[in-house]
C-alpha atoms as a PDB file:
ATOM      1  CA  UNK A   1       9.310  18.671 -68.950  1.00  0.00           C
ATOM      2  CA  UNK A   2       6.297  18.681 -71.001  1.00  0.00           C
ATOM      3  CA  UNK A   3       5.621  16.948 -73.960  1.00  0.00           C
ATOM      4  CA  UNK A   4       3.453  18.674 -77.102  1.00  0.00           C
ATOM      5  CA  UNK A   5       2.519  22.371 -76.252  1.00  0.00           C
ATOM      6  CA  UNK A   6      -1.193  23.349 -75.475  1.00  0.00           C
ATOM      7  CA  UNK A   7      -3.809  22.398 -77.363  1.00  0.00           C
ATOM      8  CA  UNK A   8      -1.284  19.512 -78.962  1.00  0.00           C
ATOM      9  CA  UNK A   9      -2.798  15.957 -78.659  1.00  0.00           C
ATOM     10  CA  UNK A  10       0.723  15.331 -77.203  1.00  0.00           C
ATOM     11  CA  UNK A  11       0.715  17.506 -73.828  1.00  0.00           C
ATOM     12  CA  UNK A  12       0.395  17.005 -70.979  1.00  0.00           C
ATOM     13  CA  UNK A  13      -0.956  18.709 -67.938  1.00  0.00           C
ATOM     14  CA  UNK A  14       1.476  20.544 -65.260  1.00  0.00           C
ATOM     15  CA  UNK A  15       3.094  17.691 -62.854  1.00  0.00           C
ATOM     16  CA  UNK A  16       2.148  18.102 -59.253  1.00  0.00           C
ATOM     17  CA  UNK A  17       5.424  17.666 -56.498  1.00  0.00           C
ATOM     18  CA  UNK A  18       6.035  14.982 -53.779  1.00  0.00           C
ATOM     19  CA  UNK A  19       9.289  15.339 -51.692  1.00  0.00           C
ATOM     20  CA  UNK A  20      11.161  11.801 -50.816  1.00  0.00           C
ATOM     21  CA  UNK A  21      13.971  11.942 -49.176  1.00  0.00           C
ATOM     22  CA  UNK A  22      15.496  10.782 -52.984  1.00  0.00           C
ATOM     23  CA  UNK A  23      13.956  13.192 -54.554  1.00  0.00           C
ATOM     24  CA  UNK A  24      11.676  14.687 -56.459  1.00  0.00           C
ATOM     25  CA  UNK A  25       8.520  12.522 -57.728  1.00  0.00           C
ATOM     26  CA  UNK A  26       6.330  14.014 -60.032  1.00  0.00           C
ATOM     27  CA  UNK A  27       2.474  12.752 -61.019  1.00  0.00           C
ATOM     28  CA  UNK A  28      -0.508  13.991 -62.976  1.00  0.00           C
ATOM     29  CA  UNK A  29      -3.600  14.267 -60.836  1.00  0.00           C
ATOM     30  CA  UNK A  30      -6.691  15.870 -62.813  1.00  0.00           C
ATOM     31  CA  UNK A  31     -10.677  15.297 -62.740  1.00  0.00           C
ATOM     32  CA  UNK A  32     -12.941  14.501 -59.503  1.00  0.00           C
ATOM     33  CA  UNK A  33     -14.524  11.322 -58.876  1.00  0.00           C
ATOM     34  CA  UNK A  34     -13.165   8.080 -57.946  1.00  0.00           C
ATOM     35  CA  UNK A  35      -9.397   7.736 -58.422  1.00  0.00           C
ATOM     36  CA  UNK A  36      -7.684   5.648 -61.193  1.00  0.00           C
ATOM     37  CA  UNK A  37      -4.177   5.185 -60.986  1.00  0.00           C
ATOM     38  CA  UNK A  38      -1.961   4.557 -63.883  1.00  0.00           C
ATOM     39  CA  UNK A  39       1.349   3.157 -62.930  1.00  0.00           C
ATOM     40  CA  UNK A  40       3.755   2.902 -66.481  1.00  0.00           C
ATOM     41  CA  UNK A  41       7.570   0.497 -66.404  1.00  0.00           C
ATOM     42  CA  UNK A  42      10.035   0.495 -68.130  1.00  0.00           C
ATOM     43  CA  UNK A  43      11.734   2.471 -69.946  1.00  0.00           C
ATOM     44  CA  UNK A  44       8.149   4.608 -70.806  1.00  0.00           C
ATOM     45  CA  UNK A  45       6.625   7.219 -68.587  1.00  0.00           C
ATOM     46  CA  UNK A  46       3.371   9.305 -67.814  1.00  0.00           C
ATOM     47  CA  UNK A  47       3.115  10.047 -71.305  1.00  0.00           C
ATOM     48  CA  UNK A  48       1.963   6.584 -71.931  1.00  0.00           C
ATOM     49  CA  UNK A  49      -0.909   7.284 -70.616  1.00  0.00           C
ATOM     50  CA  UNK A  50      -2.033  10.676 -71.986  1.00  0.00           C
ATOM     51  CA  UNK A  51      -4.893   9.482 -73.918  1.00  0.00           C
ATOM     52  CA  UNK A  52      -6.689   7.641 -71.102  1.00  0.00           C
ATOM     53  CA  UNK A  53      -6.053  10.597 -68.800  1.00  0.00           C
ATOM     54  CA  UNK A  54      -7.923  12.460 -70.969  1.00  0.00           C
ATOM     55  CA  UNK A  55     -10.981  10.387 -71.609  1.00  0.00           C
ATOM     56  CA  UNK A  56     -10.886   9.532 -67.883  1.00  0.00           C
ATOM     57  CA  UNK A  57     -10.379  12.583 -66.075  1.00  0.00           C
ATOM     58  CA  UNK A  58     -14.034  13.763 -67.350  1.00  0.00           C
ATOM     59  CA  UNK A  59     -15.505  11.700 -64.180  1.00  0.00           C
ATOM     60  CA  UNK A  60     -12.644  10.228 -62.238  1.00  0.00           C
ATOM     61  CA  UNK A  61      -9.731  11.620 -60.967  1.00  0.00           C
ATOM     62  CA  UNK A  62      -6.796  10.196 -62.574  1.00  0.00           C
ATOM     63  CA  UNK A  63      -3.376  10.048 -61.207  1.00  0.00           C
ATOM     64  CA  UNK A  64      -0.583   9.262 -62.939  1.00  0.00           C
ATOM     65  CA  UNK A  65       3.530   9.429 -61.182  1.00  0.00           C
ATOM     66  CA  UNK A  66       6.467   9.046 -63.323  1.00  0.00           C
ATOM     67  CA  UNK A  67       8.791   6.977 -61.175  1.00  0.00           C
ATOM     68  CA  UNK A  68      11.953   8.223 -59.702  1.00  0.00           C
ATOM     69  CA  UNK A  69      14.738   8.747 -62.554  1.00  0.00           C
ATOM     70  CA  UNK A  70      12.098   8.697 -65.460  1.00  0.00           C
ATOM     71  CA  UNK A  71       9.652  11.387 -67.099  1.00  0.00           C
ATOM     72  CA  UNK A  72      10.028  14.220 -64.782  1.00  0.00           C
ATOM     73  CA  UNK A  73      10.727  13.351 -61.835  1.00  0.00           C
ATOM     74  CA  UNK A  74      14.285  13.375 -60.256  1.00  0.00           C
ATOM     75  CA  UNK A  75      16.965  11.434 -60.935  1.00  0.00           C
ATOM     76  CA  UNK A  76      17.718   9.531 -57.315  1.00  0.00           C
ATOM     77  CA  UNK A  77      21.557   9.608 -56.264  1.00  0.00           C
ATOM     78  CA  UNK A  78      23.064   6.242 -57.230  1.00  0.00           C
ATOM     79  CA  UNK A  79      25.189   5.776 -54.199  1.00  0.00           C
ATOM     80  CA  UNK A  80      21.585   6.022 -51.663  1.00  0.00           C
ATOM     81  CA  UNK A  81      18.937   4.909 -54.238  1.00  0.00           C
ATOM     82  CA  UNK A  82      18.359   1.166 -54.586  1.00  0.00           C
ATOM     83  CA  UNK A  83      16.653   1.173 -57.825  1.00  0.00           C
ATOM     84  CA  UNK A  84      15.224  -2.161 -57.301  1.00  0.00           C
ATOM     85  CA  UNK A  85      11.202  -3.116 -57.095  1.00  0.00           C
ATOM     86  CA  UNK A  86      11.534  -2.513 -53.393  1.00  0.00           C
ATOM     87  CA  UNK A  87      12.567   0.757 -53.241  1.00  0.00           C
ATOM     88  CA  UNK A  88       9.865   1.435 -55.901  1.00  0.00           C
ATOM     89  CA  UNK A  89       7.024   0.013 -54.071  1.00  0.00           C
ATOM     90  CA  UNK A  90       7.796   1.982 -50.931  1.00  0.00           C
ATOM     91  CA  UNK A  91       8.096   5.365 -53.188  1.00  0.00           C
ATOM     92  CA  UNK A  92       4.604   4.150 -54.572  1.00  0.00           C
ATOM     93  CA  UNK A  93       2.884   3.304 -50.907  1.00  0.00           C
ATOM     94  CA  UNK A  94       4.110   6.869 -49.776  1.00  0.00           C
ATOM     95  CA  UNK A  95       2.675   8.684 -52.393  1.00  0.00           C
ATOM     96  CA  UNK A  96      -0.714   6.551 -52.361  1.00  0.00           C
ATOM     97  CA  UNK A  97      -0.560   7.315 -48.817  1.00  0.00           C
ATOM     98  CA  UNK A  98       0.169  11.246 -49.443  1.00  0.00           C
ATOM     99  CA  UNK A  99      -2.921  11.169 -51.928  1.00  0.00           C
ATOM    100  CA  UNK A 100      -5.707   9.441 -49.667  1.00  0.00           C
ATOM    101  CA  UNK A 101      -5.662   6.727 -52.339  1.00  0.00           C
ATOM    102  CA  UNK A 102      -8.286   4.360 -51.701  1.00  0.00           C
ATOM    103  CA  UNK A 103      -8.852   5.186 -48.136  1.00  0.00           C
ATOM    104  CA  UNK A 104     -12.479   6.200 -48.296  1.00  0.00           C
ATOM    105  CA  UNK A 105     -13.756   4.755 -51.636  1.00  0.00           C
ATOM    106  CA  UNK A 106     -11.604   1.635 -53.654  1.00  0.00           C
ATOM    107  CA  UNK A 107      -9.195   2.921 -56.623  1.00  0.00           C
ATOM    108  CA  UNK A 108      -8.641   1.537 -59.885  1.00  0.00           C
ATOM    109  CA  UNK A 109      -5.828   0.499 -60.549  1.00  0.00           C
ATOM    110  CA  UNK A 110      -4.332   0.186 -64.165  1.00  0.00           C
ATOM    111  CA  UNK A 111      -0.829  -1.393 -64.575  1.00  0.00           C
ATOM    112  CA  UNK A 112       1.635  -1.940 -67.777  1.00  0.00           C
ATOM    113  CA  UNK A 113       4.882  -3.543 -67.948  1.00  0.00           C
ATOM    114  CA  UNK A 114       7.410  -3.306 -64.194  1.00  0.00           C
ATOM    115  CA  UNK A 115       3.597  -1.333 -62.958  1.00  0.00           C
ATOM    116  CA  UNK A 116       2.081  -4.271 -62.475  1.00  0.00           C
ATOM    117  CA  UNK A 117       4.976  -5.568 -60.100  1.00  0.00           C
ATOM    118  CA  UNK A 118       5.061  -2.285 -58.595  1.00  0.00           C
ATOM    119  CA  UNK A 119       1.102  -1.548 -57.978  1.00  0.00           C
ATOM    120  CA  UNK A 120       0.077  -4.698 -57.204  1.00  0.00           C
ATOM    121  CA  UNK A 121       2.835  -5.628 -54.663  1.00  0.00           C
ATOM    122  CA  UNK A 122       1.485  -2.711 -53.136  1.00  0.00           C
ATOM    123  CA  UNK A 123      -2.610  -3.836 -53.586  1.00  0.00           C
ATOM    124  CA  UNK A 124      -2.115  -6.791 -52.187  1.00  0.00           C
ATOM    125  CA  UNK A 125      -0.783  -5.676 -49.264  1.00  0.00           C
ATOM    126  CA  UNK A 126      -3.505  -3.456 -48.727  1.00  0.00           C
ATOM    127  CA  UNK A 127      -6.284  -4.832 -50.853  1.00  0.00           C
ATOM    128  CA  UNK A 128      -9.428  -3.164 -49.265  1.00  0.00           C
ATOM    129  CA  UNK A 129      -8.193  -0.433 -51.034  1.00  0.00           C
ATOM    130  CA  UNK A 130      -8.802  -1.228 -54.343  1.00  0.00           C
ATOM    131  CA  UNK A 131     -11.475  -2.072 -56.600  1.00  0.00           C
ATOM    132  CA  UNK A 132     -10.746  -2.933 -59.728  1.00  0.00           C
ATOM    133  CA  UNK A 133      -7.868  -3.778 -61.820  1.00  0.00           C
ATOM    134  CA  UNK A 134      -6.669  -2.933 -65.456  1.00  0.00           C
ATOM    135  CA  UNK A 135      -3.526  -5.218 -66.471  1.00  0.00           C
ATOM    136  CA  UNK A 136      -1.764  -4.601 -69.774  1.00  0.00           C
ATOM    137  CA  UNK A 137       1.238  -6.683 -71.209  1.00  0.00           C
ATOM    138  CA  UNK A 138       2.504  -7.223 -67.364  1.00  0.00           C
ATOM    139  CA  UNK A 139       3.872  -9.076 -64.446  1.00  0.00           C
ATOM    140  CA  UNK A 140       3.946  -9.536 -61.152  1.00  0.00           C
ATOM    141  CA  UNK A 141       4.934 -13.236 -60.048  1.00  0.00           C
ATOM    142  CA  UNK A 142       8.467 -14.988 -61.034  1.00  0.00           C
ATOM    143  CA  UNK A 143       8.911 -16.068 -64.694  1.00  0.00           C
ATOM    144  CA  UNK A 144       7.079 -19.600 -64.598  1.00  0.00           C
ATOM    145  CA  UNK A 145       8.381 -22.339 -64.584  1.00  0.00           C
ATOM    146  CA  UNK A 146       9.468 -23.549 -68.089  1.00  0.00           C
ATOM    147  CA  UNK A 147       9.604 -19.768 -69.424  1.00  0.00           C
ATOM    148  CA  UNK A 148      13.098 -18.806 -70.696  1.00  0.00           C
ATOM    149  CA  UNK A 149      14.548 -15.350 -70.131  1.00  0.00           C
ATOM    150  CA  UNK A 150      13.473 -12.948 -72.542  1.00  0.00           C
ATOM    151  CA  UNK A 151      16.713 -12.867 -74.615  1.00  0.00           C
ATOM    152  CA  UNK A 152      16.173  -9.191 -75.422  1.00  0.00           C
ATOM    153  CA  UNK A 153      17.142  -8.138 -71.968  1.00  0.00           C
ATOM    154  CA  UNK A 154      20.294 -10.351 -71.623  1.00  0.00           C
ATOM    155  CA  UNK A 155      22.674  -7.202 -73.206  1.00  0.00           C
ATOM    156  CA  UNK A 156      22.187  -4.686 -71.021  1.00  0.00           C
ATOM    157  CA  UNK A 157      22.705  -6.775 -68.438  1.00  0.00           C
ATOM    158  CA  UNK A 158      26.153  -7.755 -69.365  1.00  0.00           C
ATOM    159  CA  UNK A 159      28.590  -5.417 -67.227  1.00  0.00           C
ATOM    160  CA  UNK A 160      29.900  -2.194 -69.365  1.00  0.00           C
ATOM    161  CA  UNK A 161      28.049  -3.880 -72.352  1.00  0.00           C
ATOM    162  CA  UNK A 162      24.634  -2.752 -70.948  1.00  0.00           C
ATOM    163  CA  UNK A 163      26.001   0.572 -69.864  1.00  0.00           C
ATOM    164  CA  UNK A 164      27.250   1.230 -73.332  1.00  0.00           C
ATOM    165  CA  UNK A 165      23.754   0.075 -74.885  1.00  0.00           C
ATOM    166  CA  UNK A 166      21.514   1.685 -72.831  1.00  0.00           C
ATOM    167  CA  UNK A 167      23.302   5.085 -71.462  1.00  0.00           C
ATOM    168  CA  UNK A 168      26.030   5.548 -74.395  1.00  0.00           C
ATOM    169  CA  UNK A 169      23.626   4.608 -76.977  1.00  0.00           C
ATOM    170  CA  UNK A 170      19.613   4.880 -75.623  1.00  0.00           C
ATOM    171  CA  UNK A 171      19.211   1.591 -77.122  1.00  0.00           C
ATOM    172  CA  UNK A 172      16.797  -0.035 -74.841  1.00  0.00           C
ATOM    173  CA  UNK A 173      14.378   3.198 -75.031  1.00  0.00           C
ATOM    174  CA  UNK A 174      14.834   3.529 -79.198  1.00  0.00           C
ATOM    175  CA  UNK A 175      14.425  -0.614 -79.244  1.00  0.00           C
ATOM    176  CA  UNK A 176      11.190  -0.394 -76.872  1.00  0.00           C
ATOM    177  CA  UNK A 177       9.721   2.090 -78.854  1.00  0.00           C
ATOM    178  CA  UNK A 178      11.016  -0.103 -82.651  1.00  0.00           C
ATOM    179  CA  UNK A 179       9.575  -3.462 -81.447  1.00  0.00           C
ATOM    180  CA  UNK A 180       7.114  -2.087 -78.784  1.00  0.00           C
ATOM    181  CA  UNK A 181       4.372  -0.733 -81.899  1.00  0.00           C
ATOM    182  CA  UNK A 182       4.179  -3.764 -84.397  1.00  0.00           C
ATOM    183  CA  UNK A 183       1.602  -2.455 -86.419  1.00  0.00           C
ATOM    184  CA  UNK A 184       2.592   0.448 -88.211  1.00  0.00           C
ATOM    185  CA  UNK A 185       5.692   2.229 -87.026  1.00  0.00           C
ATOM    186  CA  UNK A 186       5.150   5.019 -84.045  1.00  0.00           C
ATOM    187  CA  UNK A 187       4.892   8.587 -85.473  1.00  0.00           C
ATOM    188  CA  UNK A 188       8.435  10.779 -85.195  1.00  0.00           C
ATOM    189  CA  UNK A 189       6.796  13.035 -82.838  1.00  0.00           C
ATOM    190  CA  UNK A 190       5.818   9.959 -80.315  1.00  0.00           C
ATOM    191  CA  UNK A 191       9.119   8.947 -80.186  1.00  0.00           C
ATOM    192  CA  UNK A 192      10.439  12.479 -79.596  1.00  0.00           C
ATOM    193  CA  UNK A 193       7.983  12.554 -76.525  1.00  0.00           C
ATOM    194  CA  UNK A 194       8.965   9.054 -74.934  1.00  0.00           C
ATOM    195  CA  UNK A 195      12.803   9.621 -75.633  1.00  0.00           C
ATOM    196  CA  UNK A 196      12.664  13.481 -74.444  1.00  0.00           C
ATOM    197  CA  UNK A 197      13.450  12.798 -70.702  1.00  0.00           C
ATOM    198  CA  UNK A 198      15.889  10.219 -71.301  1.00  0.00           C
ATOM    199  CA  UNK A 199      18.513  12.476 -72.832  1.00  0.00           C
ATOM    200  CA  UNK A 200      21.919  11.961 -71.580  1.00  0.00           C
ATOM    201  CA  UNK A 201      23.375   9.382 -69.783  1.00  0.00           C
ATOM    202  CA  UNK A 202      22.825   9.837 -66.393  1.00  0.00           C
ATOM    203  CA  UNK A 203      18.916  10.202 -67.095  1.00  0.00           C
ATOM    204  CA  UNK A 204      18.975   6.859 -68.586  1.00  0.00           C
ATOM    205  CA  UNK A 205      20.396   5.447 -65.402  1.00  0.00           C
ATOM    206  CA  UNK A 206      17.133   4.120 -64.051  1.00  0.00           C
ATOM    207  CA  UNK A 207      16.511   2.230 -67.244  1.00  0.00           C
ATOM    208  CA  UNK A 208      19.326   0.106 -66.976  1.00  0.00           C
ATOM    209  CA  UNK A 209      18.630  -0.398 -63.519  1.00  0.00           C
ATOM    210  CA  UNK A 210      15.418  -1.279 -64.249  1.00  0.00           C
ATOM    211  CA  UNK A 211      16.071  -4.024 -66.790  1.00  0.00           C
ATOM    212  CA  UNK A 212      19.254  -5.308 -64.320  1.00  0.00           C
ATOM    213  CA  UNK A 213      16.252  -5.956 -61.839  1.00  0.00           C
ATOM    214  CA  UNK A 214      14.472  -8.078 -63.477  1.00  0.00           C
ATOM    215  CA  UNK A 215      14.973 -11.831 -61.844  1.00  0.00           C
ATOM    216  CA  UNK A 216      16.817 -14.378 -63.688  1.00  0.00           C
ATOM    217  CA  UNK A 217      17.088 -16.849 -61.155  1.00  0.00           C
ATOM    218  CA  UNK A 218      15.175 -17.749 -58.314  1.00  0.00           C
ATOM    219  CA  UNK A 219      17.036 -15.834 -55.947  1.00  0.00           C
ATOM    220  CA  UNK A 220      17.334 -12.439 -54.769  1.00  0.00           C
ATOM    221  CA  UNK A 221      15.797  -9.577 -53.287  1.00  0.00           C
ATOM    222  CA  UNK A 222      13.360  -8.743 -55.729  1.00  0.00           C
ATOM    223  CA  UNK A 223      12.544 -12.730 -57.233  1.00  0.00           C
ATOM    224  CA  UNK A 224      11.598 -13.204 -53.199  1.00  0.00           C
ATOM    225  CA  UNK A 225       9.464 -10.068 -53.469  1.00  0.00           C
ATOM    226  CA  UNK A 226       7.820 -11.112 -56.842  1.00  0.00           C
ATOM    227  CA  UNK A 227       7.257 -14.493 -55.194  1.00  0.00           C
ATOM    228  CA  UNK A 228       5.536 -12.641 -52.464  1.00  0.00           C
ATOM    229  CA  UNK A 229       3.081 -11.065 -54.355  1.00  0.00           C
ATOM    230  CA  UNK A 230       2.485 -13.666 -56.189  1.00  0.00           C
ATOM    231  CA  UNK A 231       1.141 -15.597 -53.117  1.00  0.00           C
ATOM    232  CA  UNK A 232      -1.257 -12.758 -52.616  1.00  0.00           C
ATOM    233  CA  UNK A 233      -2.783 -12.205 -55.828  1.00  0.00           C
ATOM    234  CA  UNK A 234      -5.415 -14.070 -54.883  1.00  0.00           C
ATOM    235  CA  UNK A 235      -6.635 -11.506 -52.480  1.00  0.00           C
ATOM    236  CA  UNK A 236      -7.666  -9.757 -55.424  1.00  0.00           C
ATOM    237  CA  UNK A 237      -8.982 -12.327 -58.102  1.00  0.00           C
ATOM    238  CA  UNK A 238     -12.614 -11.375 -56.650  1.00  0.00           C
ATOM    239  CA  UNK A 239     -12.261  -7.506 -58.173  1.00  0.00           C
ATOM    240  CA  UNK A 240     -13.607  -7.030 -61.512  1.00  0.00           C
ATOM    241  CA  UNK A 241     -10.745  -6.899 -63.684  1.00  0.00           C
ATOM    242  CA  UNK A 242     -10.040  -6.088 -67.473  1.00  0.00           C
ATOM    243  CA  UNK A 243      -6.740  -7.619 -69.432  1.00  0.00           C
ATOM    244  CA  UNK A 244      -5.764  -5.748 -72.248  1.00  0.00           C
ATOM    245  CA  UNK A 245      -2.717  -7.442 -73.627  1.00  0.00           C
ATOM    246  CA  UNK A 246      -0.513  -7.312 -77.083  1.00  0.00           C
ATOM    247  CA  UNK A 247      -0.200 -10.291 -78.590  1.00  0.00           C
ATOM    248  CA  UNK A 248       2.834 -10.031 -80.558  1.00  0.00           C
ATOM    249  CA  UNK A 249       5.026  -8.682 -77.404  1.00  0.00           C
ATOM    250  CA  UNK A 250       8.689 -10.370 -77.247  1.00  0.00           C
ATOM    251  CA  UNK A 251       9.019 -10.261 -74.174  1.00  0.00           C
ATOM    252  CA  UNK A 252       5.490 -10.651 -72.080  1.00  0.00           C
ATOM    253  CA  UNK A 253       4.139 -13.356 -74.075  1.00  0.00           C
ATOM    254  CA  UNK A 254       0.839 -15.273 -74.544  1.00  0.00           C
ATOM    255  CA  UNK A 255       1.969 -17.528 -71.852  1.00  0.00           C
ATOM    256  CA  UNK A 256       2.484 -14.407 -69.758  1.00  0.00           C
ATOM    257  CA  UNK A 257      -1.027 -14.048 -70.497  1.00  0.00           C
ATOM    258  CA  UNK A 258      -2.112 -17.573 -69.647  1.00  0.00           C
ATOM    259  CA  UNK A 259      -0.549 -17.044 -66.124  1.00  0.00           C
ATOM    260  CA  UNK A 260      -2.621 -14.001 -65.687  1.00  0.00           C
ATOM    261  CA  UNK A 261      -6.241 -16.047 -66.810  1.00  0.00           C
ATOM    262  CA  UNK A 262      -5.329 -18.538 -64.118  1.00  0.00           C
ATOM    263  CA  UNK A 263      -4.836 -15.971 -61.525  1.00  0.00           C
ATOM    264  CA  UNK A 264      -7.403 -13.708 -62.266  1.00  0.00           C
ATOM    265  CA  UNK A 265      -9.748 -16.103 -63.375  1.00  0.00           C
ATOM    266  CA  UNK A 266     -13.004 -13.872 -63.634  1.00  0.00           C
ATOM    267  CA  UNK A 267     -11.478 -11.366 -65.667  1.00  0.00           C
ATOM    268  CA  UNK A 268     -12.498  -9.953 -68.979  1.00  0.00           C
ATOM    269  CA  UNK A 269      -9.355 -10.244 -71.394  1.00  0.00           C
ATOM    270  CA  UNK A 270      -9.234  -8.346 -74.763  1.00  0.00           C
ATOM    271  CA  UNK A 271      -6.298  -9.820 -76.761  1.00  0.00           C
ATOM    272  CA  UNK A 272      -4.999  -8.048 -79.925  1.00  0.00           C
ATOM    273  CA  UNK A 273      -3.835 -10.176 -81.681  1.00  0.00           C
ATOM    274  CA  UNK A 274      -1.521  -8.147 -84.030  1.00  0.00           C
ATOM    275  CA  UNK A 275      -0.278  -5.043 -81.097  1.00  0.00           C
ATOM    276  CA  UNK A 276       2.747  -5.645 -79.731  1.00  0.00           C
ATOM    277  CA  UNK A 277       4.054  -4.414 -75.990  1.00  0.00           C
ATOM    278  CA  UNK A 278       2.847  -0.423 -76.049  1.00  0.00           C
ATOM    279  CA  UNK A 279      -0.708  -1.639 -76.609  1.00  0.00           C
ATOM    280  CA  UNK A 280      -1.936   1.922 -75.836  1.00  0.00           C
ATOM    281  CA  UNK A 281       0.123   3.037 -78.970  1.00  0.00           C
ATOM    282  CA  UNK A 282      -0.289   0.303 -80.896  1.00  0.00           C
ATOM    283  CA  UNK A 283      -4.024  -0.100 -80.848  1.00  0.00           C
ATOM    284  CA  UNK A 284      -5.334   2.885 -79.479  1.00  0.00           C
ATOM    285  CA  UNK A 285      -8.511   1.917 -79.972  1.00  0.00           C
ATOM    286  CA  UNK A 286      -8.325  -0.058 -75.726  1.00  0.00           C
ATOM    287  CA  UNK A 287      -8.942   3.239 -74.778  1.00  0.00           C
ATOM    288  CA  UNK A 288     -12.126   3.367 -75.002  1.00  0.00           C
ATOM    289  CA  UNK A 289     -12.393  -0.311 -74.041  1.00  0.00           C
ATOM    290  CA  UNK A 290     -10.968   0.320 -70.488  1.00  0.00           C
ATOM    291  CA  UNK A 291     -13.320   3.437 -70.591  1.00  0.00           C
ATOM    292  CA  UNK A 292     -16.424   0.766 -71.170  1.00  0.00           C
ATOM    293  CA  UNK A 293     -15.363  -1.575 -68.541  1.00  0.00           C
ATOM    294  CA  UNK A 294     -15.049   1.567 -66.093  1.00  0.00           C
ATOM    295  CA  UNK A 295     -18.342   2.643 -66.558  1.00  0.00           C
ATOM    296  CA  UNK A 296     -19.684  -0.901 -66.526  1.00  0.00           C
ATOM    297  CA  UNK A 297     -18.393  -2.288 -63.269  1.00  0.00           C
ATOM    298  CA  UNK A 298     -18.582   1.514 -61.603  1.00  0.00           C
ATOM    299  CA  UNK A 299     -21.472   1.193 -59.735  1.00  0.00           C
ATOM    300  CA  UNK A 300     -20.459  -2.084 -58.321  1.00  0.00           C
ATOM    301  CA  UNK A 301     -17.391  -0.749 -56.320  1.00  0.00           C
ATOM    302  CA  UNK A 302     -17.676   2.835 -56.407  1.00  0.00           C
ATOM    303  CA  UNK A 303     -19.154   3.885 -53.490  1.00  0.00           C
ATOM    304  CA  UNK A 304     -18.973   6.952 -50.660  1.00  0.00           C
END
């Protein structure tokens, strides 16, 4: 699946394979140089980050993998496929792995929405391997303490309710992309691209998964893993970092950005105050500013 044709400011390069024993994943990989990884959530895929692969790829090598069930990869079978943040931070390890990711020079790594959760559980298991972070309108620790569910992701997870909503009627993708650009409204043609791969009901599968994952309560498998990360950010507040966030986002708030200041406490943070969740979209104007903060800090942690 590609979005835009050539020469459209919508396309995308030709997706590279890699096997799992789940199926197919699919990721960008263009340019030379050091590697940047761009890791999307939920429900939004590589396409997100088309601009920045662009600008990027001229000196770094920029990969960028749709996650199992969304943009072009396969769908996973339901019955063998966990669909939780585990089972999506062992398909990312594997591939990182697969790729020589930050085995003989640091990556970047840039993270939005269930990719931060998803990276940097990864990172901070293996921190030596990266260099330097880009966090957008993210998570990857519990909801703190005092911090009420986001009440937009209560429907889908009410049983039959959320199926209806988000495989019978693509509402979480059409209501990501509504509220997710607060602005000006996302052009017809955007919303063609982000909806494209998400086009019958078993392809929207993953993104009710995905939203069914995300902790309530302070139990569970994947609350336990968030908490476990969360102990271990601080093997990587000492990387030079850059938070990009959208102020007027529902559901990852300002205080989700005060809980990111304390833990990365060095880091440069570029609020907008009037972008909302897709802060790529919204204010694509952060695409050069994560190009800037690449080329500043590159000579600092870019090495042989």
């Amino acid at each position: 699946m590609t979005a835009g044709t050539a020469g459209d400011d919508l396309a995308l390069p030709a997706a590279r394979d890699f096997a799992t024993a789940d199926g197919m994943l699919r990721y960008l990989d263009e340019g030379t140089g050091p590697a940047v990884v761009c890791i999307h959530g939920n429900p939004t895929w590589s396409f997100l980050y088309r601009r920045l692969l662009r600008v990027l790829s001229t000196d770094h090598r920029v990969i960028v993998p749709d996650h199992l069930g969304m943009g072009r990869s396969d769908m996973p079978s339901e019955r063998h496929y966990g669909f939780d943040l585990a089972a999506r931070v062992e398909d990312f390890s594997r591939l990182m792995d697969h790729l020589g990711v930050g085995v003989s020079r640091p990556a970047t790594l840039v993270v939005h929405d269930w990719g931060g959760a998803i990276a940097l559980t990864w990172a901070t298991r293996q921190p030596h391997r990266v260099g330097r972070l880009v966090v957008m309108n993210t998570a990857a620790f519990p909801l703190p303490d005092g911090h009420r569910f986001p009440w937009l992701l209560r429907p889908p997870r009410v049983p039959y309710l959320g199926e209806a909503l988000v495989c019978g009627l693509n509402a979480f993708v059409h209501g990501t992309l509504w509220i997710g650009a607060r602005r000006q409204r996302l052009p017809a043609r955007v919303r063609r691209a982000y909806r494209a791969p998400y086009d019958t009901w078993h392809r929207r599968t993953a993104v009710l998964r995905f939203v069914r994952d995300v902790p309530a309560a302070s139990r569970g498998r994947t609350h336990a893993l968030l908490a476990e990360t969360d102990a271990e950010l601080h093997r990587l507040a000492d990387r030079p970092a850059l938070i990009v966030w959208g102020m007027r986002d529902p559901v990852l708030t300002p205080a989700i950005l005060d809980e990111w200041r304390r833990r990365l406490p060095a880091a440069e943070v570029h609020a907008i105050g009037d972008a909302g969740h897709l802060v790529l979209e919204d204010a694509p104007e952060t695409v050069p500013v994560i190009a800037a903060f690449l080329a500043r800090t590159r000579l600092a942690v870019d090495h042989p």
